[in-house]
PDB file of N, CA and C in Angstrom:
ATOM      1  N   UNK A   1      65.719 -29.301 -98.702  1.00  0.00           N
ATOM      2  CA  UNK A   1      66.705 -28.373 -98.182  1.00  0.00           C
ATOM      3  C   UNK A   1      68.022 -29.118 -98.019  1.00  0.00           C
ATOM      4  N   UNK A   2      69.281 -28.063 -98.700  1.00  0.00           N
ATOM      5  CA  UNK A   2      70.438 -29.263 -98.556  1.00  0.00           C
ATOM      6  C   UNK A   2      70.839 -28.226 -96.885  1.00  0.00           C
ATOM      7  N   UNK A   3      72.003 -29.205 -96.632  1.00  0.00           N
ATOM      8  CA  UNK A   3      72.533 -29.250 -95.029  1.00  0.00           C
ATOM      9  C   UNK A   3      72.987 -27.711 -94.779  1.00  0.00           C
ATOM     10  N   UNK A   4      74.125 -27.489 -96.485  1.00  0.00           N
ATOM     11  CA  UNK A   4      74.322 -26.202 -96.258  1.00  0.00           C
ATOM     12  C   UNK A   4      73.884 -24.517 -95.706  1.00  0.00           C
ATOM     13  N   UNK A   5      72.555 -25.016 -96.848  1.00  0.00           N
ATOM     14  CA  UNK A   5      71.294 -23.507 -96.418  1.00  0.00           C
ATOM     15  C   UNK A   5      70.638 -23.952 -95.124  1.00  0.00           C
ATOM     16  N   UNK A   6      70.468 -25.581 -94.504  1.00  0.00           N
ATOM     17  CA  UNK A   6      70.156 -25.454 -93.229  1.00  0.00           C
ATOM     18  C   UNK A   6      71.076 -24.697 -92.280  1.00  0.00           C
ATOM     19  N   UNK A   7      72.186 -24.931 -92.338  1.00  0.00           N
ATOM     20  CA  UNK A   7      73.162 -24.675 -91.259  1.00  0.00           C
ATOM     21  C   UNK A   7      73.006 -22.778 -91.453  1.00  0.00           C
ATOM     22  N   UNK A   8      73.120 -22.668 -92.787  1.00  0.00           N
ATOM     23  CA  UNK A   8      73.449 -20.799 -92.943  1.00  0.00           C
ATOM     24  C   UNK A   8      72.056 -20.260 -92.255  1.00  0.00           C
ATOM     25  N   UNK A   9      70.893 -21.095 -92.232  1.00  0.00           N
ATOM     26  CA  UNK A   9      69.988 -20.769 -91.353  1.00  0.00           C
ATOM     27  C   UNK A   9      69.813 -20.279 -90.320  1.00  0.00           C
ATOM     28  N   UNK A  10      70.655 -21.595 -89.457  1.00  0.00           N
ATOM     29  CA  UNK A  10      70.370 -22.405 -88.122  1.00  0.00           C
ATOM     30  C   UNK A  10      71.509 -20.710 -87.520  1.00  0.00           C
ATOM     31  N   UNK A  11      72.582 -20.568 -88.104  1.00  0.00           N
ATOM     32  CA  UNK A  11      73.504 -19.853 -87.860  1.00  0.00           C
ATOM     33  C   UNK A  11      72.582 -18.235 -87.867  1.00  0.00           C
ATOM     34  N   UNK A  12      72.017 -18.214 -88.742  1.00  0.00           N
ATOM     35  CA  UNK A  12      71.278 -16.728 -88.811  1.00  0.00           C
ATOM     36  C   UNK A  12      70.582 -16.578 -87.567  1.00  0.00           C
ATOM     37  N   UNK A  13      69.935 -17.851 -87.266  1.00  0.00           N
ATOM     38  CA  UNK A  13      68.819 -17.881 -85.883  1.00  0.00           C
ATOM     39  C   UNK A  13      69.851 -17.769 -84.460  1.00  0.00           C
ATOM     40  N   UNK A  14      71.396 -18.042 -84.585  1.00  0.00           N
ATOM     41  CA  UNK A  14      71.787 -18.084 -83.002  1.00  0.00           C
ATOM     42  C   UNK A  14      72.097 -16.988 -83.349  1.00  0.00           C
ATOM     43  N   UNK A  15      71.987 -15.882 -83.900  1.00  0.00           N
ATOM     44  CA  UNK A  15      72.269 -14.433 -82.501  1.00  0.00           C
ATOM     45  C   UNK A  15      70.966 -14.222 -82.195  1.00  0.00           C
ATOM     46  N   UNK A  16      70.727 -13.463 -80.663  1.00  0.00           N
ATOM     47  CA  UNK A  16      69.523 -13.278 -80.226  1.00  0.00           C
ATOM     48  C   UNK A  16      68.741 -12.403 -80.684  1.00  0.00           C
ATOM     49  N   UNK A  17      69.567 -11.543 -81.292  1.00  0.00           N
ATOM     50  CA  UNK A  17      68.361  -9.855 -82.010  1.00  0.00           C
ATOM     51  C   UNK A  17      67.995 -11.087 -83.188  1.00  0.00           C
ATOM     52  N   UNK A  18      68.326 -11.723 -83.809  1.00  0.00           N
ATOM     53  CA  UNK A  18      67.565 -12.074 -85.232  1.00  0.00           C
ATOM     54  C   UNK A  18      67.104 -12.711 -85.021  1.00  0.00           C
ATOM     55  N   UNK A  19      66.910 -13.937 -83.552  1.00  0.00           N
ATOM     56  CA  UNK A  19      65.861 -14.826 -83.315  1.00  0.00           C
ATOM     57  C   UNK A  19      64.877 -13.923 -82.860  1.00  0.00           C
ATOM     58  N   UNK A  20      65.007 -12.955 -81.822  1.00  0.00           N
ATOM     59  CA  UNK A  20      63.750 -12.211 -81.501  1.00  0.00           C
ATOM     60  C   UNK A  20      63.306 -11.197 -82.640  1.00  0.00           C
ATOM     61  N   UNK A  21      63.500 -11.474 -83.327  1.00  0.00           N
ATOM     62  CA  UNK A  21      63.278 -10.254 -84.684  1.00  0.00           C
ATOM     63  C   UNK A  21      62.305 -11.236 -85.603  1.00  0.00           C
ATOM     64  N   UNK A  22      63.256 -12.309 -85.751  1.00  0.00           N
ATOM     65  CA  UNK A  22      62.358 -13.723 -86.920  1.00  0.00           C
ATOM     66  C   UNK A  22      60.908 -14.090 -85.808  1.00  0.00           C
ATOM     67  N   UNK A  23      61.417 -14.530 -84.516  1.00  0.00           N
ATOM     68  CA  UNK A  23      59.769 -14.983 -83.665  1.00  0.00           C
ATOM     69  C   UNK A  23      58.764 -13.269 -83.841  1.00  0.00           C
ATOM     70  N   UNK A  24      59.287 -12.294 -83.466  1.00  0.00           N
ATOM     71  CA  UNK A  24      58.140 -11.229 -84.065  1.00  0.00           C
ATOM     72  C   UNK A  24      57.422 -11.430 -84.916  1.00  0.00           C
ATOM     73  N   UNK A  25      58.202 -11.452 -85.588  1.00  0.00           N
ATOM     74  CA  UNK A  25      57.733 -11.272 -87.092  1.00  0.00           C
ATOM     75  C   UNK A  25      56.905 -12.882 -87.340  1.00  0.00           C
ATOM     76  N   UNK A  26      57.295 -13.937 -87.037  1.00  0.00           N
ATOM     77  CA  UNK A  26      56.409 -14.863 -87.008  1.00  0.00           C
ATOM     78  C   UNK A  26      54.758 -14.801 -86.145  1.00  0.00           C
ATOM     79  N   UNK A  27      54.960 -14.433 -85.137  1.00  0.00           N
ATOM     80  CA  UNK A  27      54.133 -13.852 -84.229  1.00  0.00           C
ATOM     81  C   UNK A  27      53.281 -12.294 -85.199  1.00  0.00           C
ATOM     82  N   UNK A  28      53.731 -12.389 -86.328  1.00  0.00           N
ATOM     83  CA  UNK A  28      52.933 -11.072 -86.885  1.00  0.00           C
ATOM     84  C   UNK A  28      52.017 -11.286 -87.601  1.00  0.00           C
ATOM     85  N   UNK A  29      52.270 -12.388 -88.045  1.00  0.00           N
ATOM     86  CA  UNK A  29      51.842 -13.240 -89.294  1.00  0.00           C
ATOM     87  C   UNK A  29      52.238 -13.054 -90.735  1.00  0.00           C
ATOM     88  N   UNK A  30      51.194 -13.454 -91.664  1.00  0.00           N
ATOM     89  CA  UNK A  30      51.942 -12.555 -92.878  1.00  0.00           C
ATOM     90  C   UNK A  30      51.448 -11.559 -93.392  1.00  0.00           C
ATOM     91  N   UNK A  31      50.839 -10.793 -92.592  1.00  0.00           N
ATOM     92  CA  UNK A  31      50.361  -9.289 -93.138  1.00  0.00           C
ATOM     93  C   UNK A  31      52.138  -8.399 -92.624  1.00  0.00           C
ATOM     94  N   UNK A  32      52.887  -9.324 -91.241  1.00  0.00           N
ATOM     95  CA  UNK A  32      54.167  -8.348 -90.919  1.00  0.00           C
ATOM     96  C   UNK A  32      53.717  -7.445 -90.390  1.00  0.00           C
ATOM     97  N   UNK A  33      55.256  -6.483 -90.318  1.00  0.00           N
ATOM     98  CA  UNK A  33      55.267  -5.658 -89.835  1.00  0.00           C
ATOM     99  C   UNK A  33      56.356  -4.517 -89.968  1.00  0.00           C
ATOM    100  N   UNK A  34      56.481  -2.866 -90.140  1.00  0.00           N
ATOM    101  CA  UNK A  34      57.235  -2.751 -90.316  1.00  0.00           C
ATOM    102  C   UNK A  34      58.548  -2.541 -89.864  1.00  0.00           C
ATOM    103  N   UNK A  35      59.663  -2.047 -90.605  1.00  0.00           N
ATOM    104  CA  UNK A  35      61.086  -2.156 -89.725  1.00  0.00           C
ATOM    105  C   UNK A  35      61.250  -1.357 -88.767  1.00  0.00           C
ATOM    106  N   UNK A  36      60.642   0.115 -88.867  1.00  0.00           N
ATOM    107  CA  UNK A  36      60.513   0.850 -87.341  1.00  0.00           C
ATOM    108  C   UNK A  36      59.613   0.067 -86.157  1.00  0.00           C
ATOM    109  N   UNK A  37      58.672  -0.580 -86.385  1.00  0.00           N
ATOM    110  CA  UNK A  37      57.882  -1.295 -85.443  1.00  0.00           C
ATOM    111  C   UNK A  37      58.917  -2.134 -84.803  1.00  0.00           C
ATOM    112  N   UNK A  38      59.730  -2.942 -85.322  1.00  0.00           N
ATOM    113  CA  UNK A  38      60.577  -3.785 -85.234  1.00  0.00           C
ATOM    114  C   UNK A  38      61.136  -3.009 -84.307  1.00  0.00           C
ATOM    115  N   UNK A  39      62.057  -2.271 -84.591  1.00  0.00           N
ATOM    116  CA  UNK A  39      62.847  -1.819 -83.547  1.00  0.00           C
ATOM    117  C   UNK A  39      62.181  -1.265 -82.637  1.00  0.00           C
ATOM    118  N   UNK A  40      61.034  -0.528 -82.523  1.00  0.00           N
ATOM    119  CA  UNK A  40      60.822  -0.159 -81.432  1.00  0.00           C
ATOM    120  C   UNK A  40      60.123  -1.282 -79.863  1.00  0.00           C
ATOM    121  N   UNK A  41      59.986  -1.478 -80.962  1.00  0.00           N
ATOM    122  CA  UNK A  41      59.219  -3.339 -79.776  1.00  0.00           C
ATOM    123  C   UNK A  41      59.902  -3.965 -79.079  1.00  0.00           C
ATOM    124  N   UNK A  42      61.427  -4.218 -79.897  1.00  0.00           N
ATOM    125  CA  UNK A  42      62.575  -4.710 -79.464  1.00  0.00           C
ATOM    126  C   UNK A  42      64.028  -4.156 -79.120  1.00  0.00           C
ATOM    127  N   UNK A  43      63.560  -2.597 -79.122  1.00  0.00           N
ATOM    128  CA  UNK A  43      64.516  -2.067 -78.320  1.00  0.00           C
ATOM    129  C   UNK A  43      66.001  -2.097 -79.250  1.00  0.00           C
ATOM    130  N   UNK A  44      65.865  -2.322 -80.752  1.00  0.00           N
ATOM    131  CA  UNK A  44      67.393  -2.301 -81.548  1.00  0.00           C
ATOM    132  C   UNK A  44      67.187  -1.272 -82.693  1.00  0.00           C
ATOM    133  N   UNK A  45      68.395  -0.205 -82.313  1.00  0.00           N
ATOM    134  CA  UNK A  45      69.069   1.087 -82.668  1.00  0.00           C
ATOM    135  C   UNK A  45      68.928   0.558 -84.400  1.00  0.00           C
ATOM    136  N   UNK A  46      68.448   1.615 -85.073  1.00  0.00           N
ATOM    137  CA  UNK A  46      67.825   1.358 -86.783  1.00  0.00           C
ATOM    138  C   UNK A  46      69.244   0.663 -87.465  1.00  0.00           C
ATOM    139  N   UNK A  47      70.325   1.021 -86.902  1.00  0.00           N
ATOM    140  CA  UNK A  47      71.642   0.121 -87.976  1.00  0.00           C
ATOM    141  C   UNK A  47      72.147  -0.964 -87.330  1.00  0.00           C
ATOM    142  N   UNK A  48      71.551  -1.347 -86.470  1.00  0.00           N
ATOM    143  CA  UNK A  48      72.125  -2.552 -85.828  1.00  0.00           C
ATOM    144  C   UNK A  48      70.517  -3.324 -86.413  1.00  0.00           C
ATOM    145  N   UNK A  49      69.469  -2.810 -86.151  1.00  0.00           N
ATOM    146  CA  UNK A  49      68.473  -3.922 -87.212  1.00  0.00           C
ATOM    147  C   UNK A  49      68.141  -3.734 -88.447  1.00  0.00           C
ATOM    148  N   UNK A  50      68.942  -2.930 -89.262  1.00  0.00           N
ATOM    149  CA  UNK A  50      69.095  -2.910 -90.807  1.00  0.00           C
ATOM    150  C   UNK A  50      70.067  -4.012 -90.721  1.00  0.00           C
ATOM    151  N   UNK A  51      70.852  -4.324 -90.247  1.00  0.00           N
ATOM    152  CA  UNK A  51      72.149  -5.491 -90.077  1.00  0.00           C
ATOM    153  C   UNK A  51      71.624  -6.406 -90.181  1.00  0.00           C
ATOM    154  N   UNK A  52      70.441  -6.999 -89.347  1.00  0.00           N
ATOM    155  CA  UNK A  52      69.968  -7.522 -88.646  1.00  0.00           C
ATOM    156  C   UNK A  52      69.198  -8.324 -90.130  1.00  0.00           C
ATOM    157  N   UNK A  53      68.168  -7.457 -90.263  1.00  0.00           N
ATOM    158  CA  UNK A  53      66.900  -7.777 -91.628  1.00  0.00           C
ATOM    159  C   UNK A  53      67.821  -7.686 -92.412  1.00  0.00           C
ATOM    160  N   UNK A  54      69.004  -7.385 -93.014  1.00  0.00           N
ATOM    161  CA  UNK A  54      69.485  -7.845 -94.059  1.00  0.00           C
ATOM    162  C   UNK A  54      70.259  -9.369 -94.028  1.00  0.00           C
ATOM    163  N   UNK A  55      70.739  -9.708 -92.872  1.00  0.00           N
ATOM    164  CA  UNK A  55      71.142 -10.682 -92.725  1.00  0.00           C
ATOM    165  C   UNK A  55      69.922 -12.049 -92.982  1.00  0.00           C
ATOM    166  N   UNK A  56      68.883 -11.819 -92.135  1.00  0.00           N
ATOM    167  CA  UNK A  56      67.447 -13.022 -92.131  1.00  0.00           C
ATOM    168  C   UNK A  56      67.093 -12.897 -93.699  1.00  0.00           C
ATOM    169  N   UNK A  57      67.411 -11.846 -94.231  1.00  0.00           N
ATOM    170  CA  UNK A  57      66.698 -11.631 -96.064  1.00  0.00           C
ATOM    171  C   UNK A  57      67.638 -12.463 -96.774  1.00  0.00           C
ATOM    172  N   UNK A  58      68.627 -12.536 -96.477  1.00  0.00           N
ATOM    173  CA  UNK A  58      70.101 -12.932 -97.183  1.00  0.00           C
ATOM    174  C   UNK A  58      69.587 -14.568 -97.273  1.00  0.00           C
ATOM    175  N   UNK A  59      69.333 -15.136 -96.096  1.00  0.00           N
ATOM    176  CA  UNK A  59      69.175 -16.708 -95.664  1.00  0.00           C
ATOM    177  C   UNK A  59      68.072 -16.960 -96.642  1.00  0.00           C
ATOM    178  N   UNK A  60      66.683 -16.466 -96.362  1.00  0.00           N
ATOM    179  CA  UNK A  60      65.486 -16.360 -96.670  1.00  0.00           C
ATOM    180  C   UNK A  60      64.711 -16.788 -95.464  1.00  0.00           C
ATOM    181  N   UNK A  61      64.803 -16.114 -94.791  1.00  0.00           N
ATOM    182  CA  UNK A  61      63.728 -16.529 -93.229  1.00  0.00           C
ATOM    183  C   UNK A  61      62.670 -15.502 -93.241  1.00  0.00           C
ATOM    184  N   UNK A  62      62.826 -13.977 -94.260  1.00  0.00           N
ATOM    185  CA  UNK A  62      62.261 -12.622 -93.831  1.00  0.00           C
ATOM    186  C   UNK A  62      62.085 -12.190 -95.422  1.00  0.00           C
ATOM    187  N   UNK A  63      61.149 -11.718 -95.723  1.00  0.00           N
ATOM    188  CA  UNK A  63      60.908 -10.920 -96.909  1.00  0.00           C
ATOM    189  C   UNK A  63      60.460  -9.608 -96.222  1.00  0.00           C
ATOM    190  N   UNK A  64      60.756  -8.491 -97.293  1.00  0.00           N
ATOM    191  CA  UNK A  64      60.768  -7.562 -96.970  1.00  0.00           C
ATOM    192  C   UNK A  64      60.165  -6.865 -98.296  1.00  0.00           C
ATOM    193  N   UNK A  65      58.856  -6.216 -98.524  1.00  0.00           N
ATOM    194  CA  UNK A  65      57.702  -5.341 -99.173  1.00  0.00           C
ATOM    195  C   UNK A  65      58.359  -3.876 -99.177  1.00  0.00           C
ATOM    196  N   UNK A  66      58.473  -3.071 -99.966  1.00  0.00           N
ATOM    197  CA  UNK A  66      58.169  -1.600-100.309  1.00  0.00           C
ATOM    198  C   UNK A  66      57.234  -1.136-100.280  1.00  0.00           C
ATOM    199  N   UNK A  67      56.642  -0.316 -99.096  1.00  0.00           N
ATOM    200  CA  UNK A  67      55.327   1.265 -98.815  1.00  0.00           C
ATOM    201  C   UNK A  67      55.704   2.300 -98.641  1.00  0.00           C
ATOM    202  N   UNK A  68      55.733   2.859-100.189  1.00  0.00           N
ATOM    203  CA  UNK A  68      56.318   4.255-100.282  1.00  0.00           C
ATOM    204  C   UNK A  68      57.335   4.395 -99.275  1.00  0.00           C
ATOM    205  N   UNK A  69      58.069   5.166 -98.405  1.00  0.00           N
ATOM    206  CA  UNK A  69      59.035   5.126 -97.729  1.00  0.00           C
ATOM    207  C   UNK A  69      59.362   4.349 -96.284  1.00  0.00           C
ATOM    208  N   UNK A  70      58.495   3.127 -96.632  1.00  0.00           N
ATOM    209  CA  UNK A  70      59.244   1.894 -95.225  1.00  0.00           C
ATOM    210  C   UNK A  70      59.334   0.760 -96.194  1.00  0.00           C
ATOM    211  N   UNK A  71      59.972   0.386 -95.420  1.00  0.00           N
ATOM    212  CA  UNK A  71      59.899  -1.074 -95.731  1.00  0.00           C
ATOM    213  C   UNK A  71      58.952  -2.291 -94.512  1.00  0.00           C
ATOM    214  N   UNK A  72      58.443  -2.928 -95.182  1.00  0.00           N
ATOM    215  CA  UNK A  72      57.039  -4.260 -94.594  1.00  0.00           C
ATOM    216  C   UNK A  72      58.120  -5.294 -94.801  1.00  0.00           C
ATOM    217  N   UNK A  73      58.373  -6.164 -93.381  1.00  0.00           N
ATOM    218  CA  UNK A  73      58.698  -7.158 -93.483  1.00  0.00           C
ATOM    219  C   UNK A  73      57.837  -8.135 -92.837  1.00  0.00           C
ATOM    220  N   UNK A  74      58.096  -9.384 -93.344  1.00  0.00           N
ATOM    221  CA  UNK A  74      57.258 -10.456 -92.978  1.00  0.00           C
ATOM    222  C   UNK A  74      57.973 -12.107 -92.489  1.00  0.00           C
ATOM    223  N   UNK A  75      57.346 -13.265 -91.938  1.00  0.00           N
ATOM    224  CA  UNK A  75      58.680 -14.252 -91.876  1.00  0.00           C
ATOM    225  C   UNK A  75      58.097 -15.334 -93.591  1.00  0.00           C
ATOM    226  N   UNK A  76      59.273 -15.670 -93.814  1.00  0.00           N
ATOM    227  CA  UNK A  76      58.899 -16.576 -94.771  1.00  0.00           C
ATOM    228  C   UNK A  76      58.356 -17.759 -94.453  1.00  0.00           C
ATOM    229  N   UNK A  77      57.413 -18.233 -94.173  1.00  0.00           N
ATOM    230  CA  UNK A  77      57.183 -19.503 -93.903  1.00  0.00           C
ATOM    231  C   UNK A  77      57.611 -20.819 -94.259  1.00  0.00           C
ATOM    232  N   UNK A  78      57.349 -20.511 -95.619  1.00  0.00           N
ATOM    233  CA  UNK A  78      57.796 -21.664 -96.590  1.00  0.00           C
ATOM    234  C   UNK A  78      59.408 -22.027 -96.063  1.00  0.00           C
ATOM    235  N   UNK A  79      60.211 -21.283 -95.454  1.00  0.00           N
ATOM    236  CA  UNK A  79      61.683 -21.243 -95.532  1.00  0.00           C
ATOM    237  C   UNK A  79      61.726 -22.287 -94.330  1.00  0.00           C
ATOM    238  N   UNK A  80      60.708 -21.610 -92.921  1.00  0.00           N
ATOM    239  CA  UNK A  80      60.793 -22.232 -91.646  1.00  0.00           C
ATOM    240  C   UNK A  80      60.136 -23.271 -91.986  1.00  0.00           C
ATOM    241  N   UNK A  81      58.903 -24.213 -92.629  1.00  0.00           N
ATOM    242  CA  UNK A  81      58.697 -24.888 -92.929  1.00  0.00           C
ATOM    243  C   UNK A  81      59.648 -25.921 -93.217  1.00  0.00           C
ATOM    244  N   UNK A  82      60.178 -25.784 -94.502  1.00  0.00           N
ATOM    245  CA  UNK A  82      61.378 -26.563 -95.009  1.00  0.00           C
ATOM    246  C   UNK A  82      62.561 -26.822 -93.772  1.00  0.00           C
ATOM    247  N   UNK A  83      62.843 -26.017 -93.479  1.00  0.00           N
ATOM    248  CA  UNK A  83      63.876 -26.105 -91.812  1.00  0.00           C
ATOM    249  C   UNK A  83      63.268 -26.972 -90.898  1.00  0.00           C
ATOM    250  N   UNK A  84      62.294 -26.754 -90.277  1.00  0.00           N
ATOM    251  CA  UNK A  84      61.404 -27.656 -89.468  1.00  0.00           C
ATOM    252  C   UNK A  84      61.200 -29.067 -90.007  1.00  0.00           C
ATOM    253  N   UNK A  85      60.349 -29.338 -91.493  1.00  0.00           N
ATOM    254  CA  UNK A  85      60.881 -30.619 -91.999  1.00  0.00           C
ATOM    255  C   UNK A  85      62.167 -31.398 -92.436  1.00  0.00           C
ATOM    256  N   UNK A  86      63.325 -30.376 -92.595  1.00  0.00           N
ATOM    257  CA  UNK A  86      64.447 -31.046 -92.429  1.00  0.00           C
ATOM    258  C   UNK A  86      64.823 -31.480 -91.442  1.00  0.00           C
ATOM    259  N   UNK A  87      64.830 -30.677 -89.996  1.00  0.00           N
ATOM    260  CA  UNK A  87      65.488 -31.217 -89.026  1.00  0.00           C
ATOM    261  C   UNK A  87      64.463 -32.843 -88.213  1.00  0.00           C
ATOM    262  N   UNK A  88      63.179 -32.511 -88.507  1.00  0.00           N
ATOM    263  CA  UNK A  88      62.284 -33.476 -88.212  1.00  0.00           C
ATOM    264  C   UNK A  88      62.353 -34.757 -89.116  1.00  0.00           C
ATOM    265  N   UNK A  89      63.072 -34.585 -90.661  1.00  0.00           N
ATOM    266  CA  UNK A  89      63.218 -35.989 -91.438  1.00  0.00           C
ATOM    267  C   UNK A  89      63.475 -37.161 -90.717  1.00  0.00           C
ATOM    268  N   UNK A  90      62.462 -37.948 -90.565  1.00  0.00           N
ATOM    269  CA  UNK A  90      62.594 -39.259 -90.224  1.00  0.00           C
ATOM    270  C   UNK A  90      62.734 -39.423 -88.973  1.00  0.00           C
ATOM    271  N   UNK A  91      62.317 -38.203 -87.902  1.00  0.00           N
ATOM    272  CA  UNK A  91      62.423 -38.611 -86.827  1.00  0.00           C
ATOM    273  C   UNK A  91      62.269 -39.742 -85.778  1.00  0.00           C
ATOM    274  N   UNK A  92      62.843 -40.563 -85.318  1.00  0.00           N
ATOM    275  CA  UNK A  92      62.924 -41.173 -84.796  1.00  0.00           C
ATOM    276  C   UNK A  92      62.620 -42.807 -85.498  1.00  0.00           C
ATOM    277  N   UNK A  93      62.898 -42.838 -86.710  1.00  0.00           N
ATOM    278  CA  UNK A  93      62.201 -43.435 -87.730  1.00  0.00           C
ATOM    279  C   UNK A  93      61.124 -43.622 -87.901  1.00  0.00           C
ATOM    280  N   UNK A  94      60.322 -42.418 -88.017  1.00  0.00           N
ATOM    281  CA  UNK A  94      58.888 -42.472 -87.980  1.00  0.00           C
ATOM    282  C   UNK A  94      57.899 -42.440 -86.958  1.00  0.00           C
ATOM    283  N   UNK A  95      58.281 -42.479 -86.211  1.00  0.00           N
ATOM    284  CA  UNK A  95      57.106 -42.511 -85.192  1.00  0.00           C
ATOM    285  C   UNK A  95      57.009 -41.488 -84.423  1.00  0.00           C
ATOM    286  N   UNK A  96      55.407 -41.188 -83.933  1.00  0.00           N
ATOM    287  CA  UNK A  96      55.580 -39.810 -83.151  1.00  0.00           C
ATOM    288  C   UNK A  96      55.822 -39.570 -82.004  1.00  0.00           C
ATOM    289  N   UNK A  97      57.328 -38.970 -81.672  1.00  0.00           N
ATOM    290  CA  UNK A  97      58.212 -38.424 -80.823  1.00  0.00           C
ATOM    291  C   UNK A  97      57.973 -36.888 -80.310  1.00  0.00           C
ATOM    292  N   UNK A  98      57.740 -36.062 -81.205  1.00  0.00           N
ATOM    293  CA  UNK A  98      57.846 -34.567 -80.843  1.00  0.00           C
ATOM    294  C   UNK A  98      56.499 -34.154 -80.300  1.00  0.00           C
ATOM    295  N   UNK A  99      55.652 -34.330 -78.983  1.00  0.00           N
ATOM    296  CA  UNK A  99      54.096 -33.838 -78.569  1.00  0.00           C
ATOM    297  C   UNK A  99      54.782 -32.158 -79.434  1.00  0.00           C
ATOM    298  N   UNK A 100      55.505 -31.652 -79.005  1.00  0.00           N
ATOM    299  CA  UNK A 100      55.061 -29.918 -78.805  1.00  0.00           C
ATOM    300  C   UNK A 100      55.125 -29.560 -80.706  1.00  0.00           C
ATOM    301  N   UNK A 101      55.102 -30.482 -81.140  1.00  0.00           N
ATOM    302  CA  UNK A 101      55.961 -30.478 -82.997  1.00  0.00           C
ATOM    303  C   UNK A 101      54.308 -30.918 -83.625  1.00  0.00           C
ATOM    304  N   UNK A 102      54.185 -31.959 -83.198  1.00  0.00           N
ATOM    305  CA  UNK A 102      52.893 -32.733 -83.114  1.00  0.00           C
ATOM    306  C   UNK A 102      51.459 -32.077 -82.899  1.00  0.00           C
ATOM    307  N   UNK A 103      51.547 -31.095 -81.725  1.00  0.00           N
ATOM    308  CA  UNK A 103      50.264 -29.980 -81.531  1.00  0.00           C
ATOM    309  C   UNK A 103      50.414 -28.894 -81.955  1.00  0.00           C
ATOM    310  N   UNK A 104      51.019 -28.712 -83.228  1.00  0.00           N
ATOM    311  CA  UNK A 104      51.289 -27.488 -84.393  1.00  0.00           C
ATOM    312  C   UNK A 104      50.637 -28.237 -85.738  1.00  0.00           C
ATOM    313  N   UNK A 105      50.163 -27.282 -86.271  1.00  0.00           N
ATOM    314  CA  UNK A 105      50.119 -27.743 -87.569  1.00  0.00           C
ATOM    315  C   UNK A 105      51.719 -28.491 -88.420  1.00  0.00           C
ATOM    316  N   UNK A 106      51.191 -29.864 -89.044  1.00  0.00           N
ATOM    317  CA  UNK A 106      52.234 -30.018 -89.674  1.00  0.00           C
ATOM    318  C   UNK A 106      52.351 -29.422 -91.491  1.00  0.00           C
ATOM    319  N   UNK A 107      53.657 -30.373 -92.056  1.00  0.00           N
ATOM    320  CA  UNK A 107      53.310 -29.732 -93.483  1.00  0.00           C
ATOM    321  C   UNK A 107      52.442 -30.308 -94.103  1.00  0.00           C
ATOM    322  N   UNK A 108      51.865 -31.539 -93.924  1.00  0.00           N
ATOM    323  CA  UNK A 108      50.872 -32.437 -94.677  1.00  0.00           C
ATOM    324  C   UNK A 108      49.570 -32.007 -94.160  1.00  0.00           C
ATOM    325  N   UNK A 109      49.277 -31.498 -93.238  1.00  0.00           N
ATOM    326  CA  UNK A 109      48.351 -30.982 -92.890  1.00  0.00           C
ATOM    327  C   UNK A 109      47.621 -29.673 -93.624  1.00  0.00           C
ATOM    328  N   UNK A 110      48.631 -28.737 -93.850  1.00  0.00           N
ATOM    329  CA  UNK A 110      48.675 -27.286 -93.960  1.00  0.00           C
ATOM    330  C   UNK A 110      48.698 -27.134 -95.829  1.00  0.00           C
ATOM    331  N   UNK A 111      49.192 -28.243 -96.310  1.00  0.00           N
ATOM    332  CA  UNK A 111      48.696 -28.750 -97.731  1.00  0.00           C
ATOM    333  C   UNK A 111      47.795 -29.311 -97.945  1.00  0.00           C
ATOM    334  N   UNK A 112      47.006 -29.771 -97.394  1.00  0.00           N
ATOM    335  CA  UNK A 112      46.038 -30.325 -97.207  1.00  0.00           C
ATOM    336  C   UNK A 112      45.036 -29.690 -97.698  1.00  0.00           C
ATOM    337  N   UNK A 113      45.060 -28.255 -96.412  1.00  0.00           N
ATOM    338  CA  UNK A 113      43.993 -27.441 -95.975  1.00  0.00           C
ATOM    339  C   UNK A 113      43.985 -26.245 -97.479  1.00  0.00           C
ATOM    340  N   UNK A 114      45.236 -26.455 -97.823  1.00  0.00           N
ATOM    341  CA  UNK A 114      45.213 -25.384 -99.143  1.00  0.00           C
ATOM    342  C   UNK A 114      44.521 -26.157-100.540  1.00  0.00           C
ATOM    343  N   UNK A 115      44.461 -27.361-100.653  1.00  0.00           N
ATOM    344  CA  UNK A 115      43.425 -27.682-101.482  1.00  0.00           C
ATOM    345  C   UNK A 115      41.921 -28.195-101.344  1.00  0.00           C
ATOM    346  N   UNK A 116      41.641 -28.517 -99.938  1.00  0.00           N
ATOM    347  CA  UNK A 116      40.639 -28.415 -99.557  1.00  0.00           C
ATOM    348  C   UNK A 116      39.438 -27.010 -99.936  1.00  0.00           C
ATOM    349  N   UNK A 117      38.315 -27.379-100.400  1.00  0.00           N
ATOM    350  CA  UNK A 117      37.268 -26.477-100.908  1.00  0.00           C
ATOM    351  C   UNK A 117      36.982 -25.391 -99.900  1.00  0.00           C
ATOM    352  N   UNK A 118      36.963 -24.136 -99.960  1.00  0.00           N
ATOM    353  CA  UNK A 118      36.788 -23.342 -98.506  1.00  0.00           C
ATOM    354  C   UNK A 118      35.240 -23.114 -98.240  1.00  0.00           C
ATOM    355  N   UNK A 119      34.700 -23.627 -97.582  1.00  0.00           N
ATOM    356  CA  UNK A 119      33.232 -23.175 -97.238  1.00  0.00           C
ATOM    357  C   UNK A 119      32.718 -21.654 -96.937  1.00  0.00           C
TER     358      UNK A 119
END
């Protein structure tokens, strides 16, 4: 990830409707959820979170599915992933600093588990 698409990120995440919109939707997993759910959970008027999901789609934090007349959105992982290992590069030169970063799955982990044989 270069600095740029971090920052256009980091910038998408400080207003508060699109951080509480992106943690939903993280919190949804990736089956998601749709854009009326969205608003109604979180209390934002349908054109202020069409604003909203078009802006997180723009970055790539949010994909967004077609069902017949809604739209399914979901968080991108792969996107927060890459964000999370950028800002974590080389932390502290290596050594482990972050407990609350640390008792999450990391990315070497979570690649791991995707070529690992599934029982």
């Amino acid at each position: 990830m270069e600095i740029l698409n971090a920052a256009e990120i980091l910038a998408a995440l400080g207003h508060e409707s699109r951080l509480a919109i992106f943690r939903l939707l993280v919190q949804a997993g990736p089956d998601g959820i749709n854009a009326s759910a969205i608003g109604e959970q979180l209390g934002i008027p349908n054109a202020t979170l069409s604003f909203h999901l078009s802006h997180l789609s723009r970055v790539g934090l949010i994909k967004g599915e077609r069902e017949s007349r809604f739209i399914h959105y979901s968080a991108a992982y792969e996107t927060m992933d890459e964000l999370i290992a950028f800002l974590a590069h080389n932390c502290c030169q290596g050594k482990a600093c972050l407990p609350k970063t640390s008792a999450c799955d990391n990315v070497a982990k979570r690649r791991n588990k995707k070529t690992e044989p599934q029982e």
